[in-house]
PDB file of N, CA and C in Angstrom:
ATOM      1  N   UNK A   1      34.131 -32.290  53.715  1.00  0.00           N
ATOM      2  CA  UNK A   1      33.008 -31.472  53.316  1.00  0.00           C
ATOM      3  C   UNK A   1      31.996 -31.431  54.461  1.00  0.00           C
ATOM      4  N   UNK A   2      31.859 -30.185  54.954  1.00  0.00           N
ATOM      5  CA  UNK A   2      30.444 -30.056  55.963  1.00  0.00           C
ATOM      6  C   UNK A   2      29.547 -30.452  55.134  1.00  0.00           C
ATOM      7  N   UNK A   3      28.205 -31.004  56.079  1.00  0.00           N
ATOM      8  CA  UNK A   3      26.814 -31.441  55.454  1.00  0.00           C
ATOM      9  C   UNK A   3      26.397 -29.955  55.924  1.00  0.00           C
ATOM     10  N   UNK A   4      24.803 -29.932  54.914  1.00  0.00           N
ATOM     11  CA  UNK A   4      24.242 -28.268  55.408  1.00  0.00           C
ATOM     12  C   UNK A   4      23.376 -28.399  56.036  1.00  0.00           C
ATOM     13  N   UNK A   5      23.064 -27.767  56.794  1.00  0.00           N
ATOM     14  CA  UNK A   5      21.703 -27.898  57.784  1.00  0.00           C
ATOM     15  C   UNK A   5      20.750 -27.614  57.489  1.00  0.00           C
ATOM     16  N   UNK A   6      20.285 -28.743  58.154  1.00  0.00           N
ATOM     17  CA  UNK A   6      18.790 -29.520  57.656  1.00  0.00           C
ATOM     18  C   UNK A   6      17.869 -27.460  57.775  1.00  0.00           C
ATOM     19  N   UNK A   7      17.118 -27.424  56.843  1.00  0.00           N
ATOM     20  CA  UNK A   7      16.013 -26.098  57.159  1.00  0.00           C
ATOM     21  C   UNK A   7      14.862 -26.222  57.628  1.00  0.00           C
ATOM     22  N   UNK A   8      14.658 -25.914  59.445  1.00  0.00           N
ATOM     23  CA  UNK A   8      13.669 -25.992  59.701  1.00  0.00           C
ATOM     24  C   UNK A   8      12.720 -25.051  59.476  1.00  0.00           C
ATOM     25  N   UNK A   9      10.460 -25.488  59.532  1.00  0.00           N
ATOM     26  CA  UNK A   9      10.197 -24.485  58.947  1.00  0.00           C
ATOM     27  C   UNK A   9       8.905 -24.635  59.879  1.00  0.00           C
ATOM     28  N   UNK A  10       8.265 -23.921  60.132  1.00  0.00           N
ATOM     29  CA  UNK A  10       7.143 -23.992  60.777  1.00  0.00           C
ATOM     30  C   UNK A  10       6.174 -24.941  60.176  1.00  0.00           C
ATOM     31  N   UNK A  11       4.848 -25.171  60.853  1.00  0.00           N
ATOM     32  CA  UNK A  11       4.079 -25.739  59.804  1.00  0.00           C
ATOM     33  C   UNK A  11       3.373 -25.247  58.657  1.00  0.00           C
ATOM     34  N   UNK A  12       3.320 -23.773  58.505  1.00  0.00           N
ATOM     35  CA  UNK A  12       2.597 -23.249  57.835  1.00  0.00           C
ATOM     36  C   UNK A  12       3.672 -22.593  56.506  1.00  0.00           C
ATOM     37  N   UNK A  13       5.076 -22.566  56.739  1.00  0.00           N
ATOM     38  CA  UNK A  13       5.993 -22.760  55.897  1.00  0.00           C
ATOM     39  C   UNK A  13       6.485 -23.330  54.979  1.00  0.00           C
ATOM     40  N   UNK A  14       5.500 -25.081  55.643  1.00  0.00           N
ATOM     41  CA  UNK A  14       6.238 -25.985  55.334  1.00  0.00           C
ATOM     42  C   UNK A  14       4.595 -26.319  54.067  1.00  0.00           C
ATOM     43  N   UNK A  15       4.206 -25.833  54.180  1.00  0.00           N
ATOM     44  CA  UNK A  15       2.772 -25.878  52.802  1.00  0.00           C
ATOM     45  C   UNK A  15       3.255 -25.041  51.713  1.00  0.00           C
ATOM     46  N   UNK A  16       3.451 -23.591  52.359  1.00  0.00           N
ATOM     47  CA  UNK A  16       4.094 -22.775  51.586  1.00  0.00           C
ATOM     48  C   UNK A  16       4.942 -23.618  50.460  1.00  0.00           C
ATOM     49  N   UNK A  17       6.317 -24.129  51.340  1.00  0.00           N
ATOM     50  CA  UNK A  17       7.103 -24.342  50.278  1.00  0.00           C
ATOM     51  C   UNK A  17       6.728 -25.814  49.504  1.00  0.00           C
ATOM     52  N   UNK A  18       5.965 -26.697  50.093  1.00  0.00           N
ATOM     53  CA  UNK A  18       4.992 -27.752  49.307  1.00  0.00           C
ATOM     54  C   UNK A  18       4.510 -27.421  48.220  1.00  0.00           C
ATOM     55  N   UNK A  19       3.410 -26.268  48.297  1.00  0.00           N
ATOM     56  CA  UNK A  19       3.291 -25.910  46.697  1.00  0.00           C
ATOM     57  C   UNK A  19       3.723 -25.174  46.254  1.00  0.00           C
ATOM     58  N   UNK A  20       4.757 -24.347  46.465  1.00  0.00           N
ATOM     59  CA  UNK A  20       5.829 -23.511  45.770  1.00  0.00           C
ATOM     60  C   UNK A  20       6.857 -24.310  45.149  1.00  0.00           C
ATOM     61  N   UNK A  21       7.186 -25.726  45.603  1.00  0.00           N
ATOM     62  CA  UNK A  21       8.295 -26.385  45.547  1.00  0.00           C
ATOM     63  C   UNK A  21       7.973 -27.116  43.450  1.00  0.00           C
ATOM     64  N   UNK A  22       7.057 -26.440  42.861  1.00  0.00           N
ATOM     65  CA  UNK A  22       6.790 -27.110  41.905  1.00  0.00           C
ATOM     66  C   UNK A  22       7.003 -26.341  40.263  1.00  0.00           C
ATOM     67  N   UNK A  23       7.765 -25.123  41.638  1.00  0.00           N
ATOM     68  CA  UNK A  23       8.710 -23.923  40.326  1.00  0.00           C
ATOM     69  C   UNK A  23       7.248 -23.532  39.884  1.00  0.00           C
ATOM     70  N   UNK A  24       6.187 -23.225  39.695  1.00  0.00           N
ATOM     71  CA  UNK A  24       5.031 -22.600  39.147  1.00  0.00           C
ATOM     72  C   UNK A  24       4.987 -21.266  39.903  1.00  0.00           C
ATOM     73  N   UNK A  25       4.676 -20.154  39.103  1.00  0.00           N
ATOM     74  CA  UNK A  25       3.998 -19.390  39.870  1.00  0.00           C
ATOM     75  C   UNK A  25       2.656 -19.487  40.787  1.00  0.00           C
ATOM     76  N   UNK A  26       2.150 -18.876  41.985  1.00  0.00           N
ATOM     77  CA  UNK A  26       1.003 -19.166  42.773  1.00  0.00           C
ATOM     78  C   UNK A  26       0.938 -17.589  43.538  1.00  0.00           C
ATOM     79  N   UNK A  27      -0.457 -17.461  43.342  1.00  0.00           N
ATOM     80  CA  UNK A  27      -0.852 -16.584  43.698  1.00  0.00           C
ATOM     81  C   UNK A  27      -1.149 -16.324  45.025  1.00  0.00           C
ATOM     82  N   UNK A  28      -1.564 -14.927  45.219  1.00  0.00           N
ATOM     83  CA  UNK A  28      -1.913 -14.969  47.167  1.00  0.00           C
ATOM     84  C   UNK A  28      -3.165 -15.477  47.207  1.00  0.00           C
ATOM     85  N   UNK A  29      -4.287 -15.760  46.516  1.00  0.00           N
ATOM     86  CA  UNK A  29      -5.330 -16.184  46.752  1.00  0.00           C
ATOM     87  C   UNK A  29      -5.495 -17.701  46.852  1.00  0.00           C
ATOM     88  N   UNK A  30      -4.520 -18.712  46.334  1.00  0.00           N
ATOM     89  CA  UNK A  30      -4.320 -19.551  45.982  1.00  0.00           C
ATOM     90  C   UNK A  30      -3.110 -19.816  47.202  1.00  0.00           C
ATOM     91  N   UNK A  31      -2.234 -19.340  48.018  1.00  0.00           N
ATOM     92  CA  UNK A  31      -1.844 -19.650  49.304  1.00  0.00           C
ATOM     93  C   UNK A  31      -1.966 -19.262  50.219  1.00  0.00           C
ATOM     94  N   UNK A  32      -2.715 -18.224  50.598  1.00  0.00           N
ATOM     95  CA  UNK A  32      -3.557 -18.325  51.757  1.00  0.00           C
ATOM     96  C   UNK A  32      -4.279 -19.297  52.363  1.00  0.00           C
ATOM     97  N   UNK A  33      -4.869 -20.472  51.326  1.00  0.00           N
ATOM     98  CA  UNK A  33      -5.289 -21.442  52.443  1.00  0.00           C
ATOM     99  C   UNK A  33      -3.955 -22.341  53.091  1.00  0.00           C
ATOM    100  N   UNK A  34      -2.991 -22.294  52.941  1.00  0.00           N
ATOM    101  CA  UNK A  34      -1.839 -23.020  53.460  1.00  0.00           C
ATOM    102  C   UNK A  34      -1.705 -22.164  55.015  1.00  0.00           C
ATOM    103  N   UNK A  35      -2.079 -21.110  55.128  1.00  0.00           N
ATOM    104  CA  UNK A  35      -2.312 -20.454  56.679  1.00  0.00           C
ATOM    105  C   UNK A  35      -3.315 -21.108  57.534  1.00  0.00           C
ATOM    106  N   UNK A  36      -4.087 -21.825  56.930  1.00  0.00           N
ATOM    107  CA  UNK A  36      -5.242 -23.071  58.087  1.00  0.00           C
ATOM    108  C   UNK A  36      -5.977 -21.684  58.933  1.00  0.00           C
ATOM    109  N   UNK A  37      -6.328 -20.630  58.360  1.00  0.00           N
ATOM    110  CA  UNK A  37      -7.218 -19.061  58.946  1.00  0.00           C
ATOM    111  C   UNK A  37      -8.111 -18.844  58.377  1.00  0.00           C
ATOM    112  N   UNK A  38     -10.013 -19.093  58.612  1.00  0.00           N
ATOM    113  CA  UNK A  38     -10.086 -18.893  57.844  1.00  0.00           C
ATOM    114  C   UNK A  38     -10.101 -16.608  57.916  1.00  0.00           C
ATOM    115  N   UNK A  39      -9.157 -16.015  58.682  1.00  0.00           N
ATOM    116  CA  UNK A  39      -9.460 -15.363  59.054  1.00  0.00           C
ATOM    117  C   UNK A  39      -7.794 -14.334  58.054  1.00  0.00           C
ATOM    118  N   UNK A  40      -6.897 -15.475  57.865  1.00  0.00           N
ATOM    119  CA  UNK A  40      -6.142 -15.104  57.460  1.00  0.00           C
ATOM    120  C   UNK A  40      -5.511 -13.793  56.473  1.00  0.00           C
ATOM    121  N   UNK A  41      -4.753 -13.054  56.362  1.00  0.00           N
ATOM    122  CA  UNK A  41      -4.821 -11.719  55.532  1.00  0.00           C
ATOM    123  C   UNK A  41      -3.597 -11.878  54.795  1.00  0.00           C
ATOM    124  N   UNK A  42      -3.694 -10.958  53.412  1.00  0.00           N
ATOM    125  CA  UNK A  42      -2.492 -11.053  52.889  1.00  0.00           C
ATOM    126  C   UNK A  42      -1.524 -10.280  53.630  1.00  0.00           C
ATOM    127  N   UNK A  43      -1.467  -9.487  54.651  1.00  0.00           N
ATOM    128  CA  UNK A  43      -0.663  -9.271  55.658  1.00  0.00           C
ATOM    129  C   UNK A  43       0.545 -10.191  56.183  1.00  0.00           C
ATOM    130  N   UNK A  44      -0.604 -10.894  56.670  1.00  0.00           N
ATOM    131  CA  UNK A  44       0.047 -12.332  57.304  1.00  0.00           C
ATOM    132  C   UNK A  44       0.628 -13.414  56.146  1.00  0.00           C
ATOM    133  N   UNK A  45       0.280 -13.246  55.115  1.00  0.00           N
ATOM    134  CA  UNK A  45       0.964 -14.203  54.250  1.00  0.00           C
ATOM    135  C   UNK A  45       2.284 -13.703  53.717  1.00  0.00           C
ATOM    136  N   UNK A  46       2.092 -12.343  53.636  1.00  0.00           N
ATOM    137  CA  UNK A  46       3.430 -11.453  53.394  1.00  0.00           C
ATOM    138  C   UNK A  46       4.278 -12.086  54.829  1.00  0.00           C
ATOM    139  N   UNK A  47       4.497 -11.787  55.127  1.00  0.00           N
ATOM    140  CA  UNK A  47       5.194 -12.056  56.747  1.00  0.00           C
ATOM    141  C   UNK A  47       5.669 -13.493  56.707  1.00  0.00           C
ATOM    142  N   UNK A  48       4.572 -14.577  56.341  1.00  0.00           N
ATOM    143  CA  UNK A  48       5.095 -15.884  56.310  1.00  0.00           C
ATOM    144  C   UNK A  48       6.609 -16.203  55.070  1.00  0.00           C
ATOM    145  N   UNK A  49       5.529 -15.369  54.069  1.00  0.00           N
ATOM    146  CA  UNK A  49       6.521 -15.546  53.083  1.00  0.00           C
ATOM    147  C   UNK A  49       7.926 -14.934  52.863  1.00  0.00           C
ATOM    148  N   UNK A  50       7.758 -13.904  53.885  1.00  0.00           N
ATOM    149  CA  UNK A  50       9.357 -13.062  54.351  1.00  0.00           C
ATOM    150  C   UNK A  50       9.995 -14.101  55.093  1.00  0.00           C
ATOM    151  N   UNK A  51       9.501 -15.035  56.319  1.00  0.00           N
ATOM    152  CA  UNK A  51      10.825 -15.643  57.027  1.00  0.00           C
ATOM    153  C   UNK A  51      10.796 -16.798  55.851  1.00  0.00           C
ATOM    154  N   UNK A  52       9.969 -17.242  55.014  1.00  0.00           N
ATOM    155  CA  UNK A  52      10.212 -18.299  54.705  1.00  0.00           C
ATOM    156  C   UNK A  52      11.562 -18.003  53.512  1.00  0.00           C
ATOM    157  N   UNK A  53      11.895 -16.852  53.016  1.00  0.00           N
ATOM    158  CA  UNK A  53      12.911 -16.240  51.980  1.00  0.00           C
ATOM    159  C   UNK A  53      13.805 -16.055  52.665  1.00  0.00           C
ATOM    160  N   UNK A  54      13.891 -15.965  54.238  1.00  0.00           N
ATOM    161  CA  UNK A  54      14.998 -15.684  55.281  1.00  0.00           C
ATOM    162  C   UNK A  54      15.710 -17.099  55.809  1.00  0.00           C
ATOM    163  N   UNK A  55      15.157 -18.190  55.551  1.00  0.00           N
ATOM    164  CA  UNK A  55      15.229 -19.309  55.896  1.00  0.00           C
ATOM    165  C   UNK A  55      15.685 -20.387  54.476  1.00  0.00           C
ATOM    166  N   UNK A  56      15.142 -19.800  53.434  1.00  0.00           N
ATOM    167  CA  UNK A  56      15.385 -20.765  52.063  1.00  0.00           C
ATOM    168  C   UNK A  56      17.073 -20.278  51.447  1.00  0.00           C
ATOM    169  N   UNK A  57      17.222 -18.449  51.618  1.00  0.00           N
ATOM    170  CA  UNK A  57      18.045 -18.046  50.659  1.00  0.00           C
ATOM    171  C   UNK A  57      19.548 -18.641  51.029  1.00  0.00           C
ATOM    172  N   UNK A  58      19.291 -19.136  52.237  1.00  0.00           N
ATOM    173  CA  UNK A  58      21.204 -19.755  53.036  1.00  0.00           C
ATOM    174  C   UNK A  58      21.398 -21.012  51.809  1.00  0.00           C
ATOM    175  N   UNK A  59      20.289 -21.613  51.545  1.00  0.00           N
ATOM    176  CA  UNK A  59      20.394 -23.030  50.718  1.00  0.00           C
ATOM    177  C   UNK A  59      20.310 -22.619  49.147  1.00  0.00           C
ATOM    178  N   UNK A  60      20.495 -21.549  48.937  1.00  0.00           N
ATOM    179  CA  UNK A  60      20.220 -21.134  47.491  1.00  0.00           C
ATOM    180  C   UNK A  60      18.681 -20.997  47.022  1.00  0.00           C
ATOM    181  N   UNK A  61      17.677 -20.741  47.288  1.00  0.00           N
ATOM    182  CA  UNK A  61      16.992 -20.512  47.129  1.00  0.00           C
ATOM    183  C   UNK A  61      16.032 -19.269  47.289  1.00  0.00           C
ATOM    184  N   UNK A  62      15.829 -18.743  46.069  1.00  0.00           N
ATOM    185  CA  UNK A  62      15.218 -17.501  46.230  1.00  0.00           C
ATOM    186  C   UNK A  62      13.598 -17.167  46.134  1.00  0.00           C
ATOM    187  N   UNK A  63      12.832 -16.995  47.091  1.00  0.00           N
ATOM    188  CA  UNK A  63      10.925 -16.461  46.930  1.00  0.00           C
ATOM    189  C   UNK A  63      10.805 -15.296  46.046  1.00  0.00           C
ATOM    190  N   UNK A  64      10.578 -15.176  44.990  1.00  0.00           N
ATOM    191  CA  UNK A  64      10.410 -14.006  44.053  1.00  0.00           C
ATOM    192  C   UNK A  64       8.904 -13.977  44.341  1.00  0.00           C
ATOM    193  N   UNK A  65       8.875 -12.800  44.713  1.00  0.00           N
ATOM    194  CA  UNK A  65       7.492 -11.551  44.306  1.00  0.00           C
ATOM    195  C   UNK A  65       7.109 -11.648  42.913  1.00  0.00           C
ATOM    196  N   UNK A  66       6.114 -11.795  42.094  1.00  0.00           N
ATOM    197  CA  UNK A  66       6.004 -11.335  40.640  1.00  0.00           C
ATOM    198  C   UNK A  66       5.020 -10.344  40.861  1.00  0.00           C
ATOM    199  N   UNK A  67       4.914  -9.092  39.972  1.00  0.00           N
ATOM    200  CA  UNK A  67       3.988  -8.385  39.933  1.00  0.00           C
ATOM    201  C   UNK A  67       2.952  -8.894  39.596  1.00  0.00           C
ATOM    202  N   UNK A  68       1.815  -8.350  40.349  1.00  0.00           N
ATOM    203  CA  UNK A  68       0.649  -8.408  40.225  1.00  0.00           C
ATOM    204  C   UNK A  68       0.206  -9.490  41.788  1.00  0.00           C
ATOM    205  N   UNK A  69       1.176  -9.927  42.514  1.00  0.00           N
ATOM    206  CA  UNK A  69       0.762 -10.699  43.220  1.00  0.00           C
ATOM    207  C   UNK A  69       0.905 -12.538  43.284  1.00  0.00           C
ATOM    208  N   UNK A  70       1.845 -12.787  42.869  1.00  0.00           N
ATOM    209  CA  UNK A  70       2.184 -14.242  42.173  1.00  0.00           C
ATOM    210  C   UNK A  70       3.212 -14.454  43.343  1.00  0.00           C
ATOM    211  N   UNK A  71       3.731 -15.714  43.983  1.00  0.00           N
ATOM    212  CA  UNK A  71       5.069 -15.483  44.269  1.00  0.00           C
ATOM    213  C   UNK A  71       5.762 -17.029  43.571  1.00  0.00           C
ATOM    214  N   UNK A  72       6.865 -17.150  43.200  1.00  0.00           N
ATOM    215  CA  UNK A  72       7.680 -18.949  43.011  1.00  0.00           C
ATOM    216  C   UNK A  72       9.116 -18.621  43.389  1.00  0.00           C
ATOM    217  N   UNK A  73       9.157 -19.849  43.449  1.00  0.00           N
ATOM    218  CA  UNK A  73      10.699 -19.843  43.670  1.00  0.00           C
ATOM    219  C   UNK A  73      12.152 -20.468  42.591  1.00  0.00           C
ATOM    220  N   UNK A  74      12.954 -19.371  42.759  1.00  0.00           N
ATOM    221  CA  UNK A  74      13.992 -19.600  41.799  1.00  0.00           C
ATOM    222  C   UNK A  74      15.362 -20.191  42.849  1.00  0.00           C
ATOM    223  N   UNK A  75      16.059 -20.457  41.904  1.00  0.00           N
ATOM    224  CA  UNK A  75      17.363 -20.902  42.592  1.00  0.00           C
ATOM    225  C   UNK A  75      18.314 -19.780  42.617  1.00  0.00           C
ATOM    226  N   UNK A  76      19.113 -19.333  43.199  1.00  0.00           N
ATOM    227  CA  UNK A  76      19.956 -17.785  43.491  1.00  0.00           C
ATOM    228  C   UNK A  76      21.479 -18.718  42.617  1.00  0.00           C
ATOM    229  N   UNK A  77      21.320 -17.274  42.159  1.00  0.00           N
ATOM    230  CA  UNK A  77      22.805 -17.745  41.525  1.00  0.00           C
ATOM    231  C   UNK A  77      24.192 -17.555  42.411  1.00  0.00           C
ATOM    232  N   UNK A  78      24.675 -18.775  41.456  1.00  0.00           N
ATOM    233  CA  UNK A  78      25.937 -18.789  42.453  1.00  0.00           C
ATOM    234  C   UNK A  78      26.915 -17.853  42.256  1.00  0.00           C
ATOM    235  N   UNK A  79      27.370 -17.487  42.962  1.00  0.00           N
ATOM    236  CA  UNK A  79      28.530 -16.622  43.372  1.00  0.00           C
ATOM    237  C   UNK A  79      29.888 -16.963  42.817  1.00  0.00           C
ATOM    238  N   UNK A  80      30.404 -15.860  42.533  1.00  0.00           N
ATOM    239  CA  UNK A  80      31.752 -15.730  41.850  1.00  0.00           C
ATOM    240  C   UNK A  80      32.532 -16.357  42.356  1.00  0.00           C
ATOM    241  N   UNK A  81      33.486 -17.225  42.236  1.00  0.00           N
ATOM    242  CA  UNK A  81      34.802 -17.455  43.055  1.00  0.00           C
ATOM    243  C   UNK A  81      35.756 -16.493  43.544  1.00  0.00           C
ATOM    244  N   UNK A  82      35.911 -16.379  44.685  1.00  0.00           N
ATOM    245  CA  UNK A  82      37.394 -15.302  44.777  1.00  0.00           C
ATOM    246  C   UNK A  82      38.407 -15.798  44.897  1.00  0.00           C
TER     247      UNK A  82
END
């Protein structure tokens, strides 16, 4: 059995998925301070939160959007056998 590789994440990724990691929904107002800006935009949090869904989904893990502005994370379902 291969081991999976370790997921590296920036530092500002790595807050992200700190308080995301608690399955709750969280809002953009409520992680924006994990950007350490106080200059920061939901621009830029969009963007963080894109590589950080580019980087989680290899390990099964999925960043869901909720409407209205929420984001958490689910586990991706597994795949069919062929």
């Amino acid at each position: 059995m291969i081991a999976a590789a370790p997921i590296v994440l920036s530092k500002h990724e790595q807050k992200l998925y700190d308080l995301l990691s608690d399955g709750k929904e969280h809002g953009r107002k409520e992680l924006l301070p994990c950007l350490d800006d106080e200059l920061a935009s939901m621009d830029l949090l969009r963007t963080y939160m894109y590589r950080l869904r580019k980087k989680l989904a290899p390990h099964g893990i999925a960043v869901i959007n909720i409407y209205g502005g929420s984001y958490r994370f689910l586990p991706l379902p597994e795949s069919p056998p062929k």
